[in-house]
N, C-alpha and C. Protein backbone atom coordinates (compact mmCIF):
# COMPACT_ATOMS: atom_id res chain seq x y z
N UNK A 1 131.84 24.83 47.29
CA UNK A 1 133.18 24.36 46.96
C UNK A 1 134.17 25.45 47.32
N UNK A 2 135.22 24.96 47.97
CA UNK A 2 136.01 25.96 48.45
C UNK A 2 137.28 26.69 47.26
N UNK A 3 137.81 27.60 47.31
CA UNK A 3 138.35 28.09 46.20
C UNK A 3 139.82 27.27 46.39
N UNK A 4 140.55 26.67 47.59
CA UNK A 4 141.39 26.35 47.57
C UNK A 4 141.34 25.15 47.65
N UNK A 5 142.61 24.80 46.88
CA UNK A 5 142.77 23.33 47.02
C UNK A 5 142.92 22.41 48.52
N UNK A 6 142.23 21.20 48.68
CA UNK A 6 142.10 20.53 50.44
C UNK A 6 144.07 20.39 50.62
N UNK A 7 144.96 20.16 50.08
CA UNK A 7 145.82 20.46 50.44
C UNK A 7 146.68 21.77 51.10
N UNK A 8 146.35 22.78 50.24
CA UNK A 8 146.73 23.67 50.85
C UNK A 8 145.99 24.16 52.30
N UNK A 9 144.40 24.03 51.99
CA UNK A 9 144.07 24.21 53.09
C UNK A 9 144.04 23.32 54.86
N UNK A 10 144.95 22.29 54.44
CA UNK A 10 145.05 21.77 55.88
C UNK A 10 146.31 22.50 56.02
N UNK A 11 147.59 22.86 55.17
CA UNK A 11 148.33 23.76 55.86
C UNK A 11 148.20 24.85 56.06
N UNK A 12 147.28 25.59 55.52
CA UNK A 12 146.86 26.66 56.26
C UNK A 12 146.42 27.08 57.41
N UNK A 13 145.25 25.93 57.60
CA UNK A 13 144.38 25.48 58.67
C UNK A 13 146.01 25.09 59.84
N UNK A 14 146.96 24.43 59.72
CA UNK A 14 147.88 24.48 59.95
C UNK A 14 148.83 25.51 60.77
N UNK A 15 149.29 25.86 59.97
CA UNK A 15 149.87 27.58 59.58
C UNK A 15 149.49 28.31 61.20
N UNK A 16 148.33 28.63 60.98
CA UNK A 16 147.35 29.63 61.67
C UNK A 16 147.19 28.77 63.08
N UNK A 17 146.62 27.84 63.09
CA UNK A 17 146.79 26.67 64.77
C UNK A 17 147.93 26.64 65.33
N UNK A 18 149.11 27.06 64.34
CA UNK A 18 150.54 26.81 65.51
C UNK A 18 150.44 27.74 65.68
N UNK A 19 150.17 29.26 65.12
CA UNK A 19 150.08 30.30 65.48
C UNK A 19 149.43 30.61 66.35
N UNK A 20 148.26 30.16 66.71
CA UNK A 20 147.18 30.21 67.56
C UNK A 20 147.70 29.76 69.15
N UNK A 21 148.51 28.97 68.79
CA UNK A 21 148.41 28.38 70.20
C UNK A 21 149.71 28.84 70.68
N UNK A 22 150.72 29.01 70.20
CA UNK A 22 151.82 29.95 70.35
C UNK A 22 151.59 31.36 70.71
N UNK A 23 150.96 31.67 70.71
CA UNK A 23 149.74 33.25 70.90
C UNK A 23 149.38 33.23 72.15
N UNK A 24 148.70 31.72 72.42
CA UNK A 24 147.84 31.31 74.32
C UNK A 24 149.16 31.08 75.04
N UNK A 25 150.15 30.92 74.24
CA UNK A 25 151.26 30.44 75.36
C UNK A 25 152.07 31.87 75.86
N UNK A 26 151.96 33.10 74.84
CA UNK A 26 152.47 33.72 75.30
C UNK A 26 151.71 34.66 75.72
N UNK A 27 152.52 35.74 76.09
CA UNK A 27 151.96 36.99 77.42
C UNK A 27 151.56 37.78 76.76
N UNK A 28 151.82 38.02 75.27
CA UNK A 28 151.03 38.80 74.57
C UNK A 28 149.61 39.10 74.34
N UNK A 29 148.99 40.35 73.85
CA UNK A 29 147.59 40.39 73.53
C UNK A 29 147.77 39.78 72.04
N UNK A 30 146.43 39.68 71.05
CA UNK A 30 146.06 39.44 69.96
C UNK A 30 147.36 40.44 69.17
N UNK A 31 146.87 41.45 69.30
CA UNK A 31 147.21 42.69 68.38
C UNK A 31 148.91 42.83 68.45
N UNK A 32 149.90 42.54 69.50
CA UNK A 32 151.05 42.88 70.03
C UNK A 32 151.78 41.50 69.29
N UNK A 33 150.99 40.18 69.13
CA UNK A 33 151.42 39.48 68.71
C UNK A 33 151.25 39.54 66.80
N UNK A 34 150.43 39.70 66.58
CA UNK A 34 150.32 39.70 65.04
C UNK A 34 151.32 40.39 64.50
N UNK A 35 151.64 41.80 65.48
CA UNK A 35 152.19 42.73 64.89
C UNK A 35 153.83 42.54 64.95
N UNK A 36 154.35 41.42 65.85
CA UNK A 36 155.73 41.44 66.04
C UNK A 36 155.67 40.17 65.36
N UNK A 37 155.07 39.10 65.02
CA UNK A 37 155.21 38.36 63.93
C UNK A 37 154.75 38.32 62.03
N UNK A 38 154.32 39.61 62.03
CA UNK A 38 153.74 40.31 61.05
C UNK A 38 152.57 39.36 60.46
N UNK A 39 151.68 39.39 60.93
CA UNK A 39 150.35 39.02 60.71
C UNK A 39 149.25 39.62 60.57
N UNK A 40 148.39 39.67 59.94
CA UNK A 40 147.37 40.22 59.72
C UNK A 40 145.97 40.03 60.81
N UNK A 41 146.22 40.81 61.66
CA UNK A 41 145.23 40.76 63.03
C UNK A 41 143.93 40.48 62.64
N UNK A 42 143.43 40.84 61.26
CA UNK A 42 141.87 40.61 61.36
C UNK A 42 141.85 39.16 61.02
N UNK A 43 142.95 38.91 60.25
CA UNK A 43 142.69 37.23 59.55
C UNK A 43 143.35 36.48 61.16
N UNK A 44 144.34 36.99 61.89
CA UNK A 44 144.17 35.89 63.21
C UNK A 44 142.75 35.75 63.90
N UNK A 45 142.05 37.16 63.59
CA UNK A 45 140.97 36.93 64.74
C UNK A 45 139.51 36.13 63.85
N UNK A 46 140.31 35.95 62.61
CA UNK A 46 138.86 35.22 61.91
C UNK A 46 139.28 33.87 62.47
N UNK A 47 140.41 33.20 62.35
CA UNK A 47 140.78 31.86 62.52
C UNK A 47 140.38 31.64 64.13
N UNK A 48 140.83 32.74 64.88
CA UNK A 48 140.56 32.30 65.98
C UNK A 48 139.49 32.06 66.72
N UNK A 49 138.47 32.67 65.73
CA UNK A 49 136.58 32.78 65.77
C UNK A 49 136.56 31.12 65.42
N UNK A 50 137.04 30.31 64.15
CA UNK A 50 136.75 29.32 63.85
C UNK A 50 137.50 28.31 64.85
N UNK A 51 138.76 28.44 65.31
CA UNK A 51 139.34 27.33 66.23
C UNK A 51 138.13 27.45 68.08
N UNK A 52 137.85 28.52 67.75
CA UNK A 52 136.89 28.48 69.21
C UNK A 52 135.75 27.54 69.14
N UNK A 53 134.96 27.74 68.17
CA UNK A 53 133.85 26.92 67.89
C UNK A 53 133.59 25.46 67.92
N UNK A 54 135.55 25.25 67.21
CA UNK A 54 135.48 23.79 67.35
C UNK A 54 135.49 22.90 68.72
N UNK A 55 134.83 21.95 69.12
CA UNK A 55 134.61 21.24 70.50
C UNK A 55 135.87 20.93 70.86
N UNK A 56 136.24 20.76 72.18
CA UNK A 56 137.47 20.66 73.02
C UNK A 56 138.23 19.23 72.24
N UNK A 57 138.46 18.86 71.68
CA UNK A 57 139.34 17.46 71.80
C UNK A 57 140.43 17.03 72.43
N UNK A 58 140.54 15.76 72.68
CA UNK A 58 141.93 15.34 73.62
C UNK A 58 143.05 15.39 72.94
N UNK A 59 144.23 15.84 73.26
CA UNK A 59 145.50 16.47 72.81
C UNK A 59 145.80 15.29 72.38
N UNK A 60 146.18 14.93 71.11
CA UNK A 60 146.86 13.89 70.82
C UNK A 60 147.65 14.52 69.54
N UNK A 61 149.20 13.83 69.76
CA UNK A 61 150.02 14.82 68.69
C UNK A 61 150.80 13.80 67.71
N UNK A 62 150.65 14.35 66.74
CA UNK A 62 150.93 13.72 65.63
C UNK A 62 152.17 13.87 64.65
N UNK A 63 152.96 13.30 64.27
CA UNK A 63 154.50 13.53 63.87
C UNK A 63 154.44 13.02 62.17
N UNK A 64 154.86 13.52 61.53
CA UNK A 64 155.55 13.48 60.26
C UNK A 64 156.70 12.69 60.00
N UNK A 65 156.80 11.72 59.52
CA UNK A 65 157.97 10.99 59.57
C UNK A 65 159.37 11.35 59.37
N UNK A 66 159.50 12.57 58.25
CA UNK A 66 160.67 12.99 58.49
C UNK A 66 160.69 13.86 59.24
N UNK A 67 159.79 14.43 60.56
CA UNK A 67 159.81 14.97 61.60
C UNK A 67 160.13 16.55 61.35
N UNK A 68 159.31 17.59 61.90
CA UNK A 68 159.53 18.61 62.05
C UNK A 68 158.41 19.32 60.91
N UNK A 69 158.47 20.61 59.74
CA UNK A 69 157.11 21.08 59.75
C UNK A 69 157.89 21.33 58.40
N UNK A 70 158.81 20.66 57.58
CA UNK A 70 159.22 21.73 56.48
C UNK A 70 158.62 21.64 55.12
N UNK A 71 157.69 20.85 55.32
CA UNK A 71 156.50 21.09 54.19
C UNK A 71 155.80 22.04 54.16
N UNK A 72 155.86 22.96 55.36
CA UNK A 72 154.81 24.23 55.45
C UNK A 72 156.10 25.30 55.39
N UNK A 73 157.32 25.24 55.38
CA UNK A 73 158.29 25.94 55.37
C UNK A 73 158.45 27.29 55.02
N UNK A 74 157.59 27.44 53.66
CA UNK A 74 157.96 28.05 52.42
C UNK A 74 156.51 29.12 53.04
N UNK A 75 155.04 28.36 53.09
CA UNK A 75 154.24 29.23 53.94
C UNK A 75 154.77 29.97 55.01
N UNK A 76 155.57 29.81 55.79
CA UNK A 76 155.68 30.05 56.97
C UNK A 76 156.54 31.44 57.15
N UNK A 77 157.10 31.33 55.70
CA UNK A 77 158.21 31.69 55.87
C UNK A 77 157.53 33.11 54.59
N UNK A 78 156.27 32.71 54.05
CA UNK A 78 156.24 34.19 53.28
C UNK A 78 154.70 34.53 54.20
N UNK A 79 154.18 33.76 55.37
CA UNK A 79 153.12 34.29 56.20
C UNK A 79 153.40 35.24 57.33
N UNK A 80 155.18 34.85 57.59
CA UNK A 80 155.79 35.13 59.49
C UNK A 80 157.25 36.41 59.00
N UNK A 81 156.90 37.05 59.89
CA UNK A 81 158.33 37.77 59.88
C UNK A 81 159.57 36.83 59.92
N UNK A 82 160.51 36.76 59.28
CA UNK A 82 162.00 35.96 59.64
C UNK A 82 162.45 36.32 60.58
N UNK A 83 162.62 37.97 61.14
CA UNK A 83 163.44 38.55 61.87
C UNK A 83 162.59 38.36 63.31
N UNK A 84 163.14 38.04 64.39
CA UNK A 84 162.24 37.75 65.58
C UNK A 84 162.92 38.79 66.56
N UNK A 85 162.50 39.82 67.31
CA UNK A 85 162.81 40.39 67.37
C UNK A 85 163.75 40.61 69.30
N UNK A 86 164.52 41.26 69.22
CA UNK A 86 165.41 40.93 70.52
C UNK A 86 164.22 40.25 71.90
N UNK A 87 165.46 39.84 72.01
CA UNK A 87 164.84 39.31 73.87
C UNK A 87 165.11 40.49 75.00
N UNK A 88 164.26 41.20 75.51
CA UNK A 88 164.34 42.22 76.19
C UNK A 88 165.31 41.78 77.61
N UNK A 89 166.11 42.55 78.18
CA UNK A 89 167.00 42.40 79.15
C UNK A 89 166.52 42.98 80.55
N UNK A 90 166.16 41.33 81.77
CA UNK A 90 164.94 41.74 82.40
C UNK A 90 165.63 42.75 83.10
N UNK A 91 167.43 43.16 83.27
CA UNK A 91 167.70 44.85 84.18
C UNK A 91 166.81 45.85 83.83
N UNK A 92 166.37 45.66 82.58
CA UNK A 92 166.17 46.89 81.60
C UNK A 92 163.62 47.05 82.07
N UNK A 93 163.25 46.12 82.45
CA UNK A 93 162.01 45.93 82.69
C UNK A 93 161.94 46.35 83.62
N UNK A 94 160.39 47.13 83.99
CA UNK A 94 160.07 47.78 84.85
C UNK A 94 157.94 47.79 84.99
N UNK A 95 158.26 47.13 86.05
CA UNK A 95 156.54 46.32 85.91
C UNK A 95 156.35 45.45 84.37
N UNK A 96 157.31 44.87 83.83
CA UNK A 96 156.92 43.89 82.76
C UNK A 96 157.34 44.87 81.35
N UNK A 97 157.85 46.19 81.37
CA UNK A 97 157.71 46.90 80.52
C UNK A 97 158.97 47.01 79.70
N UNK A 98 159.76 47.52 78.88
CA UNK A 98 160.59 47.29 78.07
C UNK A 98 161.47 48.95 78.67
N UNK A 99 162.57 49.10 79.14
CA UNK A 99 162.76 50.62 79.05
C UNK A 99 163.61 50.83 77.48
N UNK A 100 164.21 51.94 77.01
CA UNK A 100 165.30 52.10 76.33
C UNK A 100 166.01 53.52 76.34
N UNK A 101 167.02 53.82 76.58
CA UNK A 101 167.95 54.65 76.70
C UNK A 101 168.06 55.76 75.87
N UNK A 102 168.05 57.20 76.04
CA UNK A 102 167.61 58.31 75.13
C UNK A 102 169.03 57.39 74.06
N UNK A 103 170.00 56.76 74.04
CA UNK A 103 170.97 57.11 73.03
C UNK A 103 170.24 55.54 72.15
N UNK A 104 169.60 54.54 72.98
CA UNK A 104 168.83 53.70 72.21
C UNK A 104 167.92 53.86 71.31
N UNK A 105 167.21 55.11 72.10
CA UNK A 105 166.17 55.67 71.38
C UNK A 105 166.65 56.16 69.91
N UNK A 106 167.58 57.53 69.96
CA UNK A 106 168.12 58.04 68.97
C UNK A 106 168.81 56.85 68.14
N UNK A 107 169.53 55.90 68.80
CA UNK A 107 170.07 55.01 67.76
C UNK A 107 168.76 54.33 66.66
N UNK A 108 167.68 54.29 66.91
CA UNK A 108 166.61 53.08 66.61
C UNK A 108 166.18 53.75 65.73
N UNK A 109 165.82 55.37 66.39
CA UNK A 109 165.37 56.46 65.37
C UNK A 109 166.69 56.78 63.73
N UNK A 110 167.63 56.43 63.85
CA UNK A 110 168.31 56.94 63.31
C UNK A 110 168.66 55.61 61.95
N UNK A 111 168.31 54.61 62.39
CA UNK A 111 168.25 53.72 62.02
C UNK A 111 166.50 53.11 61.23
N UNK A 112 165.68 53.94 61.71
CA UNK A 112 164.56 53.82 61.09
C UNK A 112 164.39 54.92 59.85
N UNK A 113 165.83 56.16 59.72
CA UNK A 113 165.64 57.12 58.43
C UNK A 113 166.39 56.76 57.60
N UNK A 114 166.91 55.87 57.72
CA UNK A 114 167.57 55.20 56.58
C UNK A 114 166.84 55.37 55.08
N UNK A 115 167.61 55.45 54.01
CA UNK A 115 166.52 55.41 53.15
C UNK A 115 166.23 53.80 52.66
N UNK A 116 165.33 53.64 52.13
CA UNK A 116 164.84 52.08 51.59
C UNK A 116 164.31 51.46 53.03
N UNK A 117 164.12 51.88 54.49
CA UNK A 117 163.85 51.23 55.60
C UNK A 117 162.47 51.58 56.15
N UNK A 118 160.91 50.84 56.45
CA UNK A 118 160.31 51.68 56.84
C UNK A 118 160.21 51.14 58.44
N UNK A 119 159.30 52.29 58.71
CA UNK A 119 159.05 52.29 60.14
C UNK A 119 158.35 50.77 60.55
N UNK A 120 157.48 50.15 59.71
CA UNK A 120 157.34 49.22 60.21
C UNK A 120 158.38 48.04 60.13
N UNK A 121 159.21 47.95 59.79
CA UNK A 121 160.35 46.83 59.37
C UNK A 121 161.39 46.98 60.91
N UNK A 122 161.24 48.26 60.80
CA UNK A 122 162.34 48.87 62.39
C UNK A 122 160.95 48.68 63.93
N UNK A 123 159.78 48.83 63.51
CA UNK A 123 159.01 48.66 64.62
C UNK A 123 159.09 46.96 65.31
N UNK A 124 159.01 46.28 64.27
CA UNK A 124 158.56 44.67 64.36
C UNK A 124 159.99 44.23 64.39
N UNK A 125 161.27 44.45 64.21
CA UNK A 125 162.62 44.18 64.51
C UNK A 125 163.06 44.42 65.85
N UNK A 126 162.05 45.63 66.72
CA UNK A 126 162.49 45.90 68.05
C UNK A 126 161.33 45.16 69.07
N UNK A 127 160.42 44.69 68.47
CA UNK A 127 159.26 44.47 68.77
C UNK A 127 158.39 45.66 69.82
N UNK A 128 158.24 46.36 68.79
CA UNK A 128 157.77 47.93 69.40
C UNK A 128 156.85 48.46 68.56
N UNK A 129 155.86 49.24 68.68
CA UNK A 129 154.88 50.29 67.64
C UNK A 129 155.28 50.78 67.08
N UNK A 130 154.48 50.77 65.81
CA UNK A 130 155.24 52.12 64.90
C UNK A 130 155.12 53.80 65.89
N UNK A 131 153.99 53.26 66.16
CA UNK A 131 154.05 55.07 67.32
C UNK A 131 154.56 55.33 68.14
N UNK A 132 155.38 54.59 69.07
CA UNK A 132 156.09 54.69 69.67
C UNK A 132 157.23 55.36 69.20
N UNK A 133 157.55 55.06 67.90
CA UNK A 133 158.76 55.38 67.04
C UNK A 133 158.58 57.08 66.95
N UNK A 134 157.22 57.48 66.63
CA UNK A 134 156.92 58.73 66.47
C UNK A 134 156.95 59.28 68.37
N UNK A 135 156.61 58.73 68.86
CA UNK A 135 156.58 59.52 70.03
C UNK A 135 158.19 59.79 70.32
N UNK A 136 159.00 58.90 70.05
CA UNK A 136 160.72 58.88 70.88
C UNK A 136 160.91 59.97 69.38
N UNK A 137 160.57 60.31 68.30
CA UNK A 137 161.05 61.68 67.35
C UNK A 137 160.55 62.55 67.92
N UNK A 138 159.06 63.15 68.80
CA UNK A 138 158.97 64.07 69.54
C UNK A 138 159.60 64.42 70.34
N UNK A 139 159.91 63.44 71.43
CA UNK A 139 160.70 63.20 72.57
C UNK A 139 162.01 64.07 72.62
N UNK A 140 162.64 63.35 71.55
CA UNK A 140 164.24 63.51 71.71
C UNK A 140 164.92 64.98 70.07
N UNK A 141 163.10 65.29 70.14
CA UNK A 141 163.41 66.48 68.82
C UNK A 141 164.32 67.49 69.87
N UNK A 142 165.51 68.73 69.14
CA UNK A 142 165.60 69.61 69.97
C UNK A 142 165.15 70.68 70.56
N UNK A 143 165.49 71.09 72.40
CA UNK A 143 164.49 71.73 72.55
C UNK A 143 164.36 73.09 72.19
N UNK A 144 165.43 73.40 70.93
CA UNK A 144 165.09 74.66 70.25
C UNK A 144 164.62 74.82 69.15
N UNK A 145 164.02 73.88 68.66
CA UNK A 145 163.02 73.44 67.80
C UNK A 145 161.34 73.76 68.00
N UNK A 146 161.19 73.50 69.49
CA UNK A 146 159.94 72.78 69.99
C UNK A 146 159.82 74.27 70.90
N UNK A 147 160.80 75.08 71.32
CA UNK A 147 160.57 76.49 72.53
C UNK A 147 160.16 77.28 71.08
N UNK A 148 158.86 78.19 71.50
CA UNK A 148 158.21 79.46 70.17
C UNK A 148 159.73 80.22 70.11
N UNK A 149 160.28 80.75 69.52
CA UNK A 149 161.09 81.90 69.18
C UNK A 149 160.15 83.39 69.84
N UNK A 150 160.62 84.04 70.44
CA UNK A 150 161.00 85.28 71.26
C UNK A 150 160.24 86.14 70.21
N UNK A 151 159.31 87.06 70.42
CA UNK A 151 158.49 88.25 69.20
C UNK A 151 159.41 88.61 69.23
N UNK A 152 159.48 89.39 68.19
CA UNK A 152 160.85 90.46 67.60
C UNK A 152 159.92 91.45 66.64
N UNK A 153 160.19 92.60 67.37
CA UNK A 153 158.93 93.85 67.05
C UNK A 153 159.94 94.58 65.99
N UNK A 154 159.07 94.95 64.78
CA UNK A 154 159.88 96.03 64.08
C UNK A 154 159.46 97.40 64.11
N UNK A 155 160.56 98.26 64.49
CA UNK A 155 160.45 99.39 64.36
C UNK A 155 159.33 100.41 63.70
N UNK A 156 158.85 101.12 64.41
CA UNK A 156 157.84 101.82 63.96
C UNK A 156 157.67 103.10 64.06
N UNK A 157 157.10 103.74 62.75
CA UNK A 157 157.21 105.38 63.30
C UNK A 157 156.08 106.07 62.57
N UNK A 158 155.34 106.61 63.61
CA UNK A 158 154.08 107.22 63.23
C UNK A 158 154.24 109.13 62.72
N UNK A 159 153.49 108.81 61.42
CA UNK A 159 154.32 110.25 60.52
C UNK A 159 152.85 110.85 60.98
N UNK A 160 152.46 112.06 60.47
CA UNK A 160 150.94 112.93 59.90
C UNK A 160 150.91 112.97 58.55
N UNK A 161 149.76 112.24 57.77
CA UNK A 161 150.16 112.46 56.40
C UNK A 161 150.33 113.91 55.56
N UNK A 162 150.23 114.83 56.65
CA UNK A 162 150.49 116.28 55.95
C UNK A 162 151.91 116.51 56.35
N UNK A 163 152.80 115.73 57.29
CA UNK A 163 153.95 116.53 57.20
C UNK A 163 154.93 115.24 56.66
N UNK A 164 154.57 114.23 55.57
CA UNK A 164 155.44 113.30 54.81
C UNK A 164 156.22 113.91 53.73
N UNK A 165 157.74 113.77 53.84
CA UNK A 165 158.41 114.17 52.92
C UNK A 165 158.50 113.36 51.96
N UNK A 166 158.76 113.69 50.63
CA UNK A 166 159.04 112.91 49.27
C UNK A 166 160.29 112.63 49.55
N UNK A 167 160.65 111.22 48.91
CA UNK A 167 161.98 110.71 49.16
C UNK A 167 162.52 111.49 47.41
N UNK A 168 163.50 111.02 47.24
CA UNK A 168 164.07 111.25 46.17
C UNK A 168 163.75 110.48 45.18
N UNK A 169 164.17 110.84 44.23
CA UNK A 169 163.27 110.21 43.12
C UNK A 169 163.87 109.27 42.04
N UNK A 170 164.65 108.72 42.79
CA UNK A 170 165.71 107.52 42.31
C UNK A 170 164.97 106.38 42.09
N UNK A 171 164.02 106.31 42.98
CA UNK A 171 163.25 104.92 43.25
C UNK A 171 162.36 105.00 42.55
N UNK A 172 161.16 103.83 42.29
CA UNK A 172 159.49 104.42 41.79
C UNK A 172 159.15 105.12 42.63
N UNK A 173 158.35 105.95 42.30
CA UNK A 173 157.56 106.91 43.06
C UNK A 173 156.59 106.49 43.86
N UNK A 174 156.26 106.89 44.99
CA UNK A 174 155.23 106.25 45.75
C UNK A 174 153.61 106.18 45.40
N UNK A 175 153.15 104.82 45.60
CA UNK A 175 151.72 105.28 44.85
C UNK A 175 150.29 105.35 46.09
N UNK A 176 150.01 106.64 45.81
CA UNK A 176 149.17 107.26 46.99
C UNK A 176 147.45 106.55 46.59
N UNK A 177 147.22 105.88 47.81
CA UNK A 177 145.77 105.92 47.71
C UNK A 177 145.20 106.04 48.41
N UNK A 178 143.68 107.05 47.85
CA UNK A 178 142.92 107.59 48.77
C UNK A 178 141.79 106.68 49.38
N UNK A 179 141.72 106.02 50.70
CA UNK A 179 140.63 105.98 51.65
C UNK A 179 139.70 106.32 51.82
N UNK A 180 138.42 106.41 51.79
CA UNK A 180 137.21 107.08 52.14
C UNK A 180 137.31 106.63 54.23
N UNK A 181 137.84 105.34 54.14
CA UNK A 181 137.85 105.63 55.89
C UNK A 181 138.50 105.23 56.52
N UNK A 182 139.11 106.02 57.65
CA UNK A 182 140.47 106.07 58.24
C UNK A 182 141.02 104.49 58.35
N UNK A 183 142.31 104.41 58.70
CA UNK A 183 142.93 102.96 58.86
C UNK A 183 144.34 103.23 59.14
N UNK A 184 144.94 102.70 59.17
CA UNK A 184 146.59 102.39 59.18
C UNK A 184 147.37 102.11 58.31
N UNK A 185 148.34 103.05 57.61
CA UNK A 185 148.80 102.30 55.94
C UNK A 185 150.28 102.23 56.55
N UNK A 186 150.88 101.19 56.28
CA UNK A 186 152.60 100.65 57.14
C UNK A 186 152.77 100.26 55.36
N UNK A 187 153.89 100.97 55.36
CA UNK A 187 155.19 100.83 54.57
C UNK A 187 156.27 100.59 54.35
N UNK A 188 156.56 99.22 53.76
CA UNK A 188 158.07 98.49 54.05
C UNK A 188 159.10 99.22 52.93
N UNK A 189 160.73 99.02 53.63
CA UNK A 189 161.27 99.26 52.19
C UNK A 189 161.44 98.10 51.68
């Protein structure tokens, strides 16, 4: 016996088939799609294990009398991202690829530190990776951030411990310790 009720589960069963086939229609992989409609990739690829299995049938389509899907509405709508994310501008494509502009970049980034905003809400709004997001913060970090800083040697001066003068005696006094074997003793003020 199944835990859910046969109603819910034909819209589920539902749900997941428009998804499915909206998926074959587009140019997306599995993973690129779940993730810009916020879906859970392992549960598409369970459904899609079960819609394979089932035998080919002839397309025949079936309508709702008051037409359209808004009985599943409310699913759809707490299963799918709302926000769909821009239509890429084909000037801007290059072999199929998306470019964006260091000031796009910084804008997207700047807009993903918002506080209360996370990276995935700003990833799936641009329809982009969250790592990507991290790669354009490497990218566009500054490059005096990212260049080592220059050694900067401090001054040094090699005494004989037989010819060290006592400083004055304003300060604590220095506290001498004896070595049994040789080494280097450096003293800051």
């Amino acid at each position: 016996m199944s835990r859910w009720p046969a109603d819910y589960r034909v819209e589920l069963e539902a749900f997941w088939r428009s998804h499915h086939e909206a998926w074959r229609r587009s140019d997306l992989n599995q993973r690129e799609y779940c993730e810009s409609h916020g879906l859970p990739l392992k549960r598409f690829g369970n459904w899609r294990a079960k819609f394979k299995q089932e035998p080919e049938a002839p397309q025949k389509v079936l309508y709702r009398r008051g037409g359209g899907l808004r009985h599943m509405s409310k699913w759809a709508r707490h299963m799918s991202n709302e926000v769909s994310p821009p239509k890429p501008d084909p000037a801007k494509t290059v072999a199929g690829r998306r470019t964006f502009s260091d000031a796009e970049k910084q804008r997207i980034l700047d807009e993903a530190s918002q506080p209360g905003v996370t990276l995935s809400q700003i990833a799936r709004r641009y329809g982009i990776y969250r790592r990507l997001l991290f790669r354009w913060k490497e990218e566009l970090r500054p490059k005096q951030l990212m260049a080592p800083a220059d050694p900067v040697f401090a001054p040094v001066q090699i005494t004989d411990a037989a010819s060290v003068v006592e400083a004055p005696t304003t300060a604590a006094p220095p506290v001498i310790v004896e070595r049994s074997a040789p080494g280097i003793e450096i003293e800051f003020p």
